[in-house]
Protein backbone atom coordinates (compact mmCIF):
# COMPACT_ATOMS: atom_id res chain seq x y z
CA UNK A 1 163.01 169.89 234.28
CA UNK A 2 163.33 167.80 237.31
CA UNK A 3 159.94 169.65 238.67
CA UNK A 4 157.78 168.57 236.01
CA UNK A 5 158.90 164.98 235.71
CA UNK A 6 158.40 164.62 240.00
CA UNK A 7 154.86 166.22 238.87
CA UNK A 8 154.36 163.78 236.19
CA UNK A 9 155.15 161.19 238.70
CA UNK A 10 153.14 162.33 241.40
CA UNK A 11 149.74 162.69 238.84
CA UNK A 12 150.49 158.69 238.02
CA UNK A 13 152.93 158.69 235.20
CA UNK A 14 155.67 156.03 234.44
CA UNK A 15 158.23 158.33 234.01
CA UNK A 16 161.51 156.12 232.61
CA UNK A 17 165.32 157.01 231.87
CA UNK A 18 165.61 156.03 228.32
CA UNK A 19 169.74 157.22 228.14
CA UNK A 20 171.96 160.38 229.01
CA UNK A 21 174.41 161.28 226.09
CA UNK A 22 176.49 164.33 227.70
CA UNK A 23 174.34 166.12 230.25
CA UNK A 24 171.37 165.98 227.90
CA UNK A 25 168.99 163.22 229.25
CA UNK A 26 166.13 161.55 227.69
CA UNK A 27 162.84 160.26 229.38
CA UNK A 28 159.83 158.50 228.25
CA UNK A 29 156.70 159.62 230.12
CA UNK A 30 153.52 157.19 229.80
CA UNK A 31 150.23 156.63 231.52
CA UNK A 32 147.06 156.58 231.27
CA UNK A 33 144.17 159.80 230.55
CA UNK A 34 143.14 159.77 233.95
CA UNK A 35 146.96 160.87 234.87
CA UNK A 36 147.29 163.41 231.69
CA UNK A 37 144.01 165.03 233.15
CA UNK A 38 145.31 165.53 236.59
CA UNK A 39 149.07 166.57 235.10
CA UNK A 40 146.89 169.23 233.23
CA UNK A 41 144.85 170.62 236.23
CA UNK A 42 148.08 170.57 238.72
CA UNK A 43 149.72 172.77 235.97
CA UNK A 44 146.50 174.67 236.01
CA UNK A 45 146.45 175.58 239.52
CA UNK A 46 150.22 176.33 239.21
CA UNK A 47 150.04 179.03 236.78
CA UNK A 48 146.49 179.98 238.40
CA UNK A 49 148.36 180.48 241.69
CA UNK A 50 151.63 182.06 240.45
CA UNK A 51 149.41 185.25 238.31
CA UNK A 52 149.21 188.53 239.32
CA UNK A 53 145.94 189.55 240.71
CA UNK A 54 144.53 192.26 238.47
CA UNK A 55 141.24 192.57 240.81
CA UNK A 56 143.05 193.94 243.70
């Protein structure tokens, strides 16, 4: 979980620590489109990267 909040982060999200009850935590993540577009092509490239070539 940590790796997709530092993401978040890094793409230009507010990323917050709303309260911890246990070892559950909860976050609020806000910003604006311009950092929800690069969250989404980061994630992209992540699973883009991570596939198994079939072509090989």
């Amino acid at each position: 979980m940590d790796d997709i909040l530092r993401i978040a982060q890094d793409c230009g999200f507010a990323v917050v620590l709303e309260g911890r009850i246990g070892t559950q935590e909860y976050n609020s993540v806000s910003g604006p489109v311009q950092a929800l577009e690069k969250f989404a092509e980061v994630i992209r490239d992540t699973v883009l990267q991570e596939r198994p070539r079939h072509d090989e």
